[in-house]
N, C-alpha and C. Protein backbone atom coordinates (compact mmCIF):
# COMPACT_ATOMS: atom_id res chain seq x y z
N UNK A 1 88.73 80.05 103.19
CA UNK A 1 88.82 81.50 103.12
C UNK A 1 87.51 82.06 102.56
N UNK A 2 87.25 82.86 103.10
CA UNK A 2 85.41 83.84 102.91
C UNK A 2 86.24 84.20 101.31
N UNK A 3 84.66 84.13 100.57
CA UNK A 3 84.88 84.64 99.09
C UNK A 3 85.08 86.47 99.40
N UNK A 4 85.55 86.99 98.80
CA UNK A 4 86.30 89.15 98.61
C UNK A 4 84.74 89.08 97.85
N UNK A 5 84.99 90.54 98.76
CA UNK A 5 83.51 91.44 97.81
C UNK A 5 83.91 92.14 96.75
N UNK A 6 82.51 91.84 96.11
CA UNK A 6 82.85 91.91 95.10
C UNK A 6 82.65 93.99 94.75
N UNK A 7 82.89 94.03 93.53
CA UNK A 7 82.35 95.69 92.93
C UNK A 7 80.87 95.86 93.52
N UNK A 8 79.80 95.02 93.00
CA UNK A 8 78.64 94.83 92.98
C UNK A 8 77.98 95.42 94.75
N UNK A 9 79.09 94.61 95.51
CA UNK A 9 78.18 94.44 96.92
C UNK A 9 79.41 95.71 97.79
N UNK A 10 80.14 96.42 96.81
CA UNK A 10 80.67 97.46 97.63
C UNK A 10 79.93 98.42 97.55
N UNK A 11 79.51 98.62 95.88
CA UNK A 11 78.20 99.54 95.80
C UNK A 11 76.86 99.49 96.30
N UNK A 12 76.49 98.51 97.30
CA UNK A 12 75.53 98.23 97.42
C UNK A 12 76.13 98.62 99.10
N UNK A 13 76.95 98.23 99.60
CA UNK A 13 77.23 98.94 100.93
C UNK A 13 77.27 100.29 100.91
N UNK A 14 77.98 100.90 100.16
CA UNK A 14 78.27 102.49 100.06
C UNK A 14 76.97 103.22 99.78
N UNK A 15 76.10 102.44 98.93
CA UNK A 15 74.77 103.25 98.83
C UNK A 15 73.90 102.82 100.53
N UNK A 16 73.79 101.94 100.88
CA UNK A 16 73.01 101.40 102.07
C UNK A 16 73.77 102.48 103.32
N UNK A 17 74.96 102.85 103.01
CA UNK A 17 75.31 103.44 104.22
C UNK A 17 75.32 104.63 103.86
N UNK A 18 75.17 105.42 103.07
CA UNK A 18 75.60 106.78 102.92
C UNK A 18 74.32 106.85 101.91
N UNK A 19 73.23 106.31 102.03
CA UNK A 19 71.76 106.66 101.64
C UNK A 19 71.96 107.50 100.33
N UNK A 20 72.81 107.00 99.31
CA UNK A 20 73.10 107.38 98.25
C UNK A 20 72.17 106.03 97.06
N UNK A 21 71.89 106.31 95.91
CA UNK A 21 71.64 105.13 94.91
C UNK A 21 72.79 104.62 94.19
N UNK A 22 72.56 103.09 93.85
CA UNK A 22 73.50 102.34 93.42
C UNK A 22 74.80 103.12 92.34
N UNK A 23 73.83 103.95 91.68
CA UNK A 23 74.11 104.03 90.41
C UNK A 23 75.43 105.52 90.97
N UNK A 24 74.80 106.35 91.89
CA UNK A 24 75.73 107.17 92.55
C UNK A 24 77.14 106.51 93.27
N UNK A 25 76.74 105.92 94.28
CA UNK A 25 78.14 105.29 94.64
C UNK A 25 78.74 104.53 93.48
N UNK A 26 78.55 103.94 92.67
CA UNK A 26 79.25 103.56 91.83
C UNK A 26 79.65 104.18 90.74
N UNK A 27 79.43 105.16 90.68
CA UNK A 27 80.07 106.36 90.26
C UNK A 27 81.33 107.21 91.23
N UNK A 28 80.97 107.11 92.41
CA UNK A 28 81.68 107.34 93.41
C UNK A 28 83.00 106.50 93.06
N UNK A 29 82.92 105.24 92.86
CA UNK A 29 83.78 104.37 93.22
C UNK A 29 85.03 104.68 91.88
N UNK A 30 84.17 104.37 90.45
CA UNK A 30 84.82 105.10 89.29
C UNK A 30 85.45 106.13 89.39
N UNK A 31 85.41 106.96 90.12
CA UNK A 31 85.73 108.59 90.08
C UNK A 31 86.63 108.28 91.28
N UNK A 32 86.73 107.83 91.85
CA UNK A 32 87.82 107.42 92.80
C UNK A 32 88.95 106.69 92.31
N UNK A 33 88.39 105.65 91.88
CA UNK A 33 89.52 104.70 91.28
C UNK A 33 90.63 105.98 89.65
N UNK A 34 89.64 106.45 89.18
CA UNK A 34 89.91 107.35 88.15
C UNK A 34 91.36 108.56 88.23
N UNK A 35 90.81 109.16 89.73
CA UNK A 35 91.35 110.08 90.26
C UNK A 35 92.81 109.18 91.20
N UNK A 36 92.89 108.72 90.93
CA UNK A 36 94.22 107.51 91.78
C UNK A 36 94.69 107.24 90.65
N UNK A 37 94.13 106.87 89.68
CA UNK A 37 95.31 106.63 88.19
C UNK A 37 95.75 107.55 87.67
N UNK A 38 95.44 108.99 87.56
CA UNK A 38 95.43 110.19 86.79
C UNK A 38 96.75 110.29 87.73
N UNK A 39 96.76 111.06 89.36
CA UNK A 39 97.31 111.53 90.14
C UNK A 39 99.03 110.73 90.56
N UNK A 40 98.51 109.60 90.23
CA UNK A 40 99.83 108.68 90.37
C UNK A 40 100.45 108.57 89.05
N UNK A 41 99.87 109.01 88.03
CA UNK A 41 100.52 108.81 87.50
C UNK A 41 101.46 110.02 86.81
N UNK A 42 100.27 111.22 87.64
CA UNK A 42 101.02 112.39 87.67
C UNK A 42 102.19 113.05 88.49
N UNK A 43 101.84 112.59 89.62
CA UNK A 43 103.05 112.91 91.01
C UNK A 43 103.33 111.88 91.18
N UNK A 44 103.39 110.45 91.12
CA UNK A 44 103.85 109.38 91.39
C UNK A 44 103.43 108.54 92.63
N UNK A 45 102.89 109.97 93.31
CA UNK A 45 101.71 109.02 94.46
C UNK A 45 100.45 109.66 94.83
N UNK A 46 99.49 108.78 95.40
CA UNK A 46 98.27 109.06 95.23
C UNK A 46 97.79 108.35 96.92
N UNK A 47 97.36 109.53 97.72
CA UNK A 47 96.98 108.60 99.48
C UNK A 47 95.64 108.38 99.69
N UNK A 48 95.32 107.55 100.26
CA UNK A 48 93.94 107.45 100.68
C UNK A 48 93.88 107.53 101.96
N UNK A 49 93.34 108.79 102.50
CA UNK A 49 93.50 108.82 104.28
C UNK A 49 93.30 107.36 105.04
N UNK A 50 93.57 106.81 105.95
CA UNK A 50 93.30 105.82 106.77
C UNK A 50 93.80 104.16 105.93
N UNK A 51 93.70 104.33 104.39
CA UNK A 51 94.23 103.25 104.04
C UNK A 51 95.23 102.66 103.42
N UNK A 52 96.00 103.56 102.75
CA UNK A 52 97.02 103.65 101.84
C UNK A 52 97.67 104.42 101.40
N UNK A 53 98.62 104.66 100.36
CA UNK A 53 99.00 104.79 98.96
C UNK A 53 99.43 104.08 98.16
N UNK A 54 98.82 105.11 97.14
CA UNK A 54 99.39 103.96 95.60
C UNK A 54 100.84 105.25 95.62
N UNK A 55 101.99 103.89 95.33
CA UNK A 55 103.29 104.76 94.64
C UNK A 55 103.79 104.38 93.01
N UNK A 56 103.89 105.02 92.27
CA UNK A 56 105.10 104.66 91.27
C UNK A 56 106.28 104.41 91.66
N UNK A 57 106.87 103.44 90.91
CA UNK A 57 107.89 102.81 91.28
C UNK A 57 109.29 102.32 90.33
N UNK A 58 110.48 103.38 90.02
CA UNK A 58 111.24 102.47 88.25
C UNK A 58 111.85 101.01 89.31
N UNK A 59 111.52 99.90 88.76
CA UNK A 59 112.53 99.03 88.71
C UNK A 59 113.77 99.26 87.75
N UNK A 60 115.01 99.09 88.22
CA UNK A 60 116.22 98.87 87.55
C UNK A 60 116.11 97.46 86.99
N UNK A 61 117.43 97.50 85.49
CA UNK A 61 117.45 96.49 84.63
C UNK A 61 117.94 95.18 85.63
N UNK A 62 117.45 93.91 85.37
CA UNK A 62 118.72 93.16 86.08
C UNK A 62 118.79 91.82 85.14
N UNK A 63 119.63 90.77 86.22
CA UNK A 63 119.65 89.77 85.22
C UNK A 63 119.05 88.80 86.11
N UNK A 64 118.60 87.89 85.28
CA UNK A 64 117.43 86.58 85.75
C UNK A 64 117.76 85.59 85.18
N UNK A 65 116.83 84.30 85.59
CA UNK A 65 116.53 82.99 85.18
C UNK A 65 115.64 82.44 84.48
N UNK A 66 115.92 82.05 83.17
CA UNK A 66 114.69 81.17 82.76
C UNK A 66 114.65 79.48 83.62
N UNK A 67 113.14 79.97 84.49
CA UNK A 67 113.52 78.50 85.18
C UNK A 67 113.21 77.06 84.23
N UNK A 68 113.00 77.36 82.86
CA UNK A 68 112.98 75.80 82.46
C UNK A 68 113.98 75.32 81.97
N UNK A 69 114.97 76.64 81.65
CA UNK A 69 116.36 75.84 81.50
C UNK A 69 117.62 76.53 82.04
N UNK A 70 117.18 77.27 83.02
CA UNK A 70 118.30 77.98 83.43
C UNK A 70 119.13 78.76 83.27
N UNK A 71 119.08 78.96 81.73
CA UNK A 71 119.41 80.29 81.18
C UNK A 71 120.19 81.17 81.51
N UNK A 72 120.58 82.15 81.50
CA UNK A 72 120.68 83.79 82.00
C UNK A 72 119.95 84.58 81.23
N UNK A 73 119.07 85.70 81.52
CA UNK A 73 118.68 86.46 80.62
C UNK A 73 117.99 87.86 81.37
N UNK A 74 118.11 89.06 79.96
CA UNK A 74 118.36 90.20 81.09
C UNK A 74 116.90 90.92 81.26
N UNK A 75 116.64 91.13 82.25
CA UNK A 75 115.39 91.80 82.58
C UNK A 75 115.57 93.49 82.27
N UNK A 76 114.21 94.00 81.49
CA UNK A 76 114.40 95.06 81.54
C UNK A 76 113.88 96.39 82.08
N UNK A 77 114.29 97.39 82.44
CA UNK A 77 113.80 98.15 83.89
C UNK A 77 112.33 98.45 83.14
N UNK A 78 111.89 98.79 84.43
CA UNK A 78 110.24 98.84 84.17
C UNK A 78 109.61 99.85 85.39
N UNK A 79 108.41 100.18 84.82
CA UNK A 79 108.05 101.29 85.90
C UNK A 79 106.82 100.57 86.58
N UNK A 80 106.93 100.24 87.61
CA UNK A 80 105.66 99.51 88.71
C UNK A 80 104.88 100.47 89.79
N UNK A 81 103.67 100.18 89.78
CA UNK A 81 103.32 100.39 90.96
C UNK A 81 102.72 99.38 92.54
N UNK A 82 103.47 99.93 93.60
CA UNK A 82 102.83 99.36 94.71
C UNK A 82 101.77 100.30 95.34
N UNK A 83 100.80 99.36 96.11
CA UNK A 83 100.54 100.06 97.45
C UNK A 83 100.70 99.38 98.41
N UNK A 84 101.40 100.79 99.26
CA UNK A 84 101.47 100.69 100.93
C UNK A 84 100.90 100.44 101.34
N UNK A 85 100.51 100.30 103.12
CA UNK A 85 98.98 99.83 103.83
C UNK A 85 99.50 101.03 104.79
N UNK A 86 98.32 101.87 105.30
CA UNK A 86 98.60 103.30 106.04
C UNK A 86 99.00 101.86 107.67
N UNK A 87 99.34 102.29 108.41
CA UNK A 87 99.85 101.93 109.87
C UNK A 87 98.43 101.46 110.50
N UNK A 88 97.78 102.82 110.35
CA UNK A 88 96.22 102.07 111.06
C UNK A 88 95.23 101.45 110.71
N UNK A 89 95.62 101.41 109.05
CA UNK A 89 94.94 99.87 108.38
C UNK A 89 95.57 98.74 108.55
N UNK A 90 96.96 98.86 108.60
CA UNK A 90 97.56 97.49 109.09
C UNK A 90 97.01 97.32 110.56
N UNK A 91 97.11 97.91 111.71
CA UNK A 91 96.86 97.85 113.42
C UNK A 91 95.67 97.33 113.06
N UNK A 92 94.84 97.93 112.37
CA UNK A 92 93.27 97.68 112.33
C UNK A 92 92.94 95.67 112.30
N UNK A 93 93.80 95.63 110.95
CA UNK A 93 93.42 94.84 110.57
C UNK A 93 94.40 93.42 111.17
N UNK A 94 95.98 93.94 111.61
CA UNK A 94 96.57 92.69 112.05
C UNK A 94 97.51 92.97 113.45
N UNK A 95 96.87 93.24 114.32
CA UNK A 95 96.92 93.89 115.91
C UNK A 95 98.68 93.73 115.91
N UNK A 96 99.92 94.75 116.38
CA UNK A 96 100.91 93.58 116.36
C UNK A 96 100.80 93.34 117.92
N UNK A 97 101.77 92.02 118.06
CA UNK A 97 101.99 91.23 119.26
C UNK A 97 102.30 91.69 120.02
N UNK A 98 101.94 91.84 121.65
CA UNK A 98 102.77 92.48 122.42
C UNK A 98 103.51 91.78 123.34
C-alpha cells in the first residue's frame, strides 16, 4: 500500500497549485480544519462540497464484553463523530459495478 500524504506535502500541493506560499495554504488548511470543529460542533454537521460531512453523533448506553474474561459490562452513551463520503467522492474514487 502507497505511504498517505502527509500535512507537509498537502501544503506543498495546495501552494504549487493555487500559486499561494507554504505558509498561506497551511493556514488555509488550519482554518479549515478549525471551521469544521467549531461548526459541528455547533449544528452537529459540517459539509465539504464534493467530499463529505462531518456529523455528530449520541451513541446510546449499551451492554458489552470484556473479551479477556467475558464479563458483562455496561457501556456508556457517548457523543461521536462520523464522516460520510459525498456520492461523487465515493463514484470518484470506487466506480460501482455495472
Amino acid at each position: 500500500m502507497a505511504a498517505t500524504m502527509t500535512k507537509t506535502a498537502l501544503v506543498r500541493q495546495l501552494a504549487e497549485k493555487l500559486e499561494l506560499t507554504n505558509k498561506q495554504s497551511a493556514a488555509y488548511l488550519d482554518l479549515l480544519a478549525d471551521t469544521a470543529i467549531k461548526e459541528t460542533k455547533k449544528s452537529g454537521v459540517f459539509v465539504i462540497p464534493g467530499l463529505g460531512r462531518l456529523v455528530k453523533a449520541e451513541r446510546k448506553a449499551r451492554m458489552g464484553r470484556n473479551p479477556q474474561t467475558g464479563e458483562q459490562i455496561k457501556i456508556k452513551a457517548k457523543t461521536v463523530v462520523k464522516f460520510r463520503v459525498a456520492k461523487s467522492a465515493k463514484d470518484a474514487i470506487a466506480p460501482p459495478k455495472k
